[in-house]
C-alpha atoms as a PDB file:
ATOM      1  CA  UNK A   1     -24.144 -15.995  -8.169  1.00  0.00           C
ATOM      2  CA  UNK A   2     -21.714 -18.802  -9.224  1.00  0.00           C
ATOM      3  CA  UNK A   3     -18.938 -16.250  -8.972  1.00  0.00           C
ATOM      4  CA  UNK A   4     -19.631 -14.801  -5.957  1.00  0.00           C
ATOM      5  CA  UNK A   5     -19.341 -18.165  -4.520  1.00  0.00           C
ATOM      6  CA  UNK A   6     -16.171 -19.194  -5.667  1.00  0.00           C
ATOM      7  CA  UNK A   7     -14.585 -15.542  -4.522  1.00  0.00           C
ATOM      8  CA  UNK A   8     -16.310 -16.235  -1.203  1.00  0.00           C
ATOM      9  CA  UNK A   9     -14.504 -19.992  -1.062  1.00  0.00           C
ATOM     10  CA  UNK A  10     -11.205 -18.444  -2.633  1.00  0.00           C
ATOM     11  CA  UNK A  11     -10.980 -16.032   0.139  1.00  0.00           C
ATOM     12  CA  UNK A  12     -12.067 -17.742   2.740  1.00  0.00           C
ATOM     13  CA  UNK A  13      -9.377 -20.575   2.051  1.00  0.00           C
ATOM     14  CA  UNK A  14      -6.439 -18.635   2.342  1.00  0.00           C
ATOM     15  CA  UNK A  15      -7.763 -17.469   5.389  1.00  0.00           C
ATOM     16  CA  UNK A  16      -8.053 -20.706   6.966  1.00  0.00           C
ATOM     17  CA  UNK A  17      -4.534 -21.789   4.966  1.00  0.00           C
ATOM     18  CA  UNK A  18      -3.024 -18.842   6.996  1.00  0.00           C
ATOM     19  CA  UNK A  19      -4.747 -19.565  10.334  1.00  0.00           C
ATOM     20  CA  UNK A  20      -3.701 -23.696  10.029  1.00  0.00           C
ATOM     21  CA  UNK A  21       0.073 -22.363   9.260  1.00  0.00           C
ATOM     22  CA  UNK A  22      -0.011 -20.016  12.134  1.00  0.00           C
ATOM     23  CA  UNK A  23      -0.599 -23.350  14.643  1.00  0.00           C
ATOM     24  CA  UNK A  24       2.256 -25.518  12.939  1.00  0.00           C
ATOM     25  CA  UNK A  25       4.673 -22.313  13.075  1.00  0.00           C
ATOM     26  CA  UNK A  26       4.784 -18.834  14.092  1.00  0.00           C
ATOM     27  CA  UNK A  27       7.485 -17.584  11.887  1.00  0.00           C
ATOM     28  CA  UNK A  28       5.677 -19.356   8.939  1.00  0.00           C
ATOM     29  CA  UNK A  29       2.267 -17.946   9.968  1.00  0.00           C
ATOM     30  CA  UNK A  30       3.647 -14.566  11.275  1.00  0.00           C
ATOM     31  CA  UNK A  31       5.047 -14.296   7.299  1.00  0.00           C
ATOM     32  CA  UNK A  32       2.169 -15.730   5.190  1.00  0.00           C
ATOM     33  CA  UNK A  33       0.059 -13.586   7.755  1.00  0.00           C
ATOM     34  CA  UNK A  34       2.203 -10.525   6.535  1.00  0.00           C
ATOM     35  CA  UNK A  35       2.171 -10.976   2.742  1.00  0.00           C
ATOM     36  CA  UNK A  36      -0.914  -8.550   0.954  1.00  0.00           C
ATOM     37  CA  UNK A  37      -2.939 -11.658   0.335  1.00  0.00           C
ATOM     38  CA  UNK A  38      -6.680 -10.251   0.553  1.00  0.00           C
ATOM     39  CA  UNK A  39      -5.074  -6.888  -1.046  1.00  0.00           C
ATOM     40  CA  UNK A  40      -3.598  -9.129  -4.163  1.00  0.00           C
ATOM     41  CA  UNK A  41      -6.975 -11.410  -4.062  1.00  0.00           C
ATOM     42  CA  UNK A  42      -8.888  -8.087  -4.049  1.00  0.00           C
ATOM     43  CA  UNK A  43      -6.884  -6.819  -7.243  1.00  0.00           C
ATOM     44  CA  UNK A  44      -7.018  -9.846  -9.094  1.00  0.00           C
ATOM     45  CA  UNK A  45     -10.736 -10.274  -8.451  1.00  0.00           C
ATOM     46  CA  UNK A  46     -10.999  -6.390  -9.402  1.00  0.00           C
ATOM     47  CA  UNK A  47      -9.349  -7.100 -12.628  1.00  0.00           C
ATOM     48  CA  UNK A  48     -10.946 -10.470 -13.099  1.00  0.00           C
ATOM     49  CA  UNK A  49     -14.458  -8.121 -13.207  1.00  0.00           C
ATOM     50  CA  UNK A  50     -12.912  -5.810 -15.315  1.00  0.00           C
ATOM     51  CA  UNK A  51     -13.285  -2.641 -13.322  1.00  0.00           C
ATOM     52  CA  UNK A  52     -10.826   0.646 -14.846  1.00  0.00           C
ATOM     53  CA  UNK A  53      -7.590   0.335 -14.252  1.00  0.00           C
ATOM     54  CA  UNK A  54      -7.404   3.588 -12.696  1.00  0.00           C
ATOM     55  CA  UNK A  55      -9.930   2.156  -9.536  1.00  0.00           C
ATOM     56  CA  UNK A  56      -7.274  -0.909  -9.230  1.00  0.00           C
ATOM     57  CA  UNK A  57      -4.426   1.499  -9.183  1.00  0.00           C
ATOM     58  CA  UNK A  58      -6.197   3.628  -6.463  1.00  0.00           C
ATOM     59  CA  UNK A  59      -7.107   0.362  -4.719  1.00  0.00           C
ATOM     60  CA  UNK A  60      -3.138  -0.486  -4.327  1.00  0.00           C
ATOM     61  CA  UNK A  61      -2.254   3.549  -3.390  1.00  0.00           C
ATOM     62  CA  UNK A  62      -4.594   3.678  -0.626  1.00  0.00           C
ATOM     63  CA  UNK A  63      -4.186  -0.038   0.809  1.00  0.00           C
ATOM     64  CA  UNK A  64      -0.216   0.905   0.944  1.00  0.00           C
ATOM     65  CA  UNK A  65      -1.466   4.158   3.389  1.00  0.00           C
ATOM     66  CA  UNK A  66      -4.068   2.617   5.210  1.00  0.00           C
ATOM     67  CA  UNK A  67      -1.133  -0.298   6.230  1.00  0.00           C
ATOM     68  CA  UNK A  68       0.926   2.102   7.654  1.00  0.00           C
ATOM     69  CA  UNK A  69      -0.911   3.390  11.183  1.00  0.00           C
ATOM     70  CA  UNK A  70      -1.973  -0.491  11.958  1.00  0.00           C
ATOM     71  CA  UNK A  71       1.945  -1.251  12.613  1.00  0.00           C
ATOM     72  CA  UNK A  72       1.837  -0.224  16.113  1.00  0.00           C
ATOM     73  CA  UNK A  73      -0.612  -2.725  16.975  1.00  0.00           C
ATOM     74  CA  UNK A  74       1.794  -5.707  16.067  1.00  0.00           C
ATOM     75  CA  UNK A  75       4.076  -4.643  18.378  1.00  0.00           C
ATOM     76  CA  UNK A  76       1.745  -3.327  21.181  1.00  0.00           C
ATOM     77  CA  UNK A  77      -0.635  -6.581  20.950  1.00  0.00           C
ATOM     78  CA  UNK A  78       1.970  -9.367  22.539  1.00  0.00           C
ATOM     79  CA  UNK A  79       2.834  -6.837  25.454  1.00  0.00           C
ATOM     80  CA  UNK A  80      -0.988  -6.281  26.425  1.00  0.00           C
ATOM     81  CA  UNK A  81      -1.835  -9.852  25.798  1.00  0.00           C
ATOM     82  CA  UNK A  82       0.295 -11.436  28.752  1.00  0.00           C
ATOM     83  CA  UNK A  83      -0.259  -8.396  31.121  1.00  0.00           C
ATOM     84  CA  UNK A  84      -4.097  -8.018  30.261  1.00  0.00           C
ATOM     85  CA  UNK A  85      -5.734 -10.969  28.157  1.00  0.00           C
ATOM     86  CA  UNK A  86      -6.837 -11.497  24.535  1.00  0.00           C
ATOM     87  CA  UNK A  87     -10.373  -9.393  24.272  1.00  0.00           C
ATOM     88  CA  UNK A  88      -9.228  -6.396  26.250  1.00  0.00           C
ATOM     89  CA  UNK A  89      -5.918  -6.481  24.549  1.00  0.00           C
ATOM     90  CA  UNK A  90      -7.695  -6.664  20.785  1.00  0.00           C
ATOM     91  CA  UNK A  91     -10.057  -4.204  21.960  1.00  0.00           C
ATOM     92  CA  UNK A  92      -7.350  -1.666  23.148  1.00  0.00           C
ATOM     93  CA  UNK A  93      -5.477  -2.239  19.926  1.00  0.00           C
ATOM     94  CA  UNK A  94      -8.724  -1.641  17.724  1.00  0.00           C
ATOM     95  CA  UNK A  95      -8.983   1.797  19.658  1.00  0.00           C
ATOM     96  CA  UNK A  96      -4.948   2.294  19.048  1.00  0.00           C
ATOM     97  CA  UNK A  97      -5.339   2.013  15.321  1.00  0.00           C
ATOM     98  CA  UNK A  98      -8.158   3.927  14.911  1.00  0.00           C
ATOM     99  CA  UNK A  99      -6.263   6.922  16.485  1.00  0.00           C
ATOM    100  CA  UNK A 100      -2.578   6.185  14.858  1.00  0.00           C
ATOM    101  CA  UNK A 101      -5.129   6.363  12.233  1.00  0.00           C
ATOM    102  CA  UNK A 102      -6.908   9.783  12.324  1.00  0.00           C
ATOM    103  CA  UNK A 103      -3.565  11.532  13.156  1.00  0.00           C
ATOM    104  CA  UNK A 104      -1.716   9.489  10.307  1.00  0.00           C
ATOM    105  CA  UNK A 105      -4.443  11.105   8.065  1.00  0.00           C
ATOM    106  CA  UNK A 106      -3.708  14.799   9.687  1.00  0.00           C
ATOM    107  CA  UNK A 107      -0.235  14.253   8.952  1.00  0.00           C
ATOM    108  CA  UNK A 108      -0.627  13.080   5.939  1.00  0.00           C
ATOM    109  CA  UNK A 109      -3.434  15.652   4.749  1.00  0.00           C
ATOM    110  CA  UNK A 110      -0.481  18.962   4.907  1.00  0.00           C
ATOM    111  CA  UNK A 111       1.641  16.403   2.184  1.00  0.00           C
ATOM    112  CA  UNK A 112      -1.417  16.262  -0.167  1.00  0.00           C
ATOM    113  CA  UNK A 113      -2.839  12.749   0.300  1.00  0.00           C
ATOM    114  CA  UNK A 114      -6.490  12.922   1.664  1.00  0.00           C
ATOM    115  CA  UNK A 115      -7.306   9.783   3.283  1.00  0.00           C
ATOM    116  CA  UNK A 116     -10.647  10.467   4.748  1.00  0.00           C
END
């Protein structure tokens, strides 16, 4: 239980570190924001618990696909925020990303990589 503890203060501190950089600076923010840091926290505490290296490995392939269709929303999220406020604008990208999702994983399905 101890460990689950510390993984669950761990986390959550970068989180926060991230969140109290973001209000001092948005270039600092937008990049520590940016970096994998839950994906490397995620593959050091999957090594950490010894799990095969072939789950890690597949941990790391799939994060790098799964990145790719939640771009959009980074660049459609400040547009809808000053035209239509923060909750409908996060809700709207939500619903984008699921969909640049589902047809990233079509696409992606005819070059052998099965994401669903």
């Amino acid at each position: 239980m101890a460990w689950i503890i510390t993984k669950y203060f761990l986390t959550a501190a970068v989180v926060v570190l991230v969140s109290e950089l973001a209000k001092r600076s948005d270039k600092l923010g937008g990049f520590m924001a940016a970096l994998p840091l839950v994906t490397v926290l995620t593959l050091i505490w999957l090594y950490i618990e010894n799990q095969p290296v072939e789950k890690i490995a597949n941990h790391a392939w799939y994060t790098f696909w799964y990145v790719v269709p939640t771009l959009p929303m980074f660049l459609i999220f400040p547009m809808l925020l000053t035209r239509i406020g923060f909750w409908p604008s996060l809700l709207a990208c939500v619903f984008i990303t699921v969909v640049c999702f589902g047809l990233f994983a079509l696409v992606l399905r005819h070059f052998g990589v099965e994401l669903l």
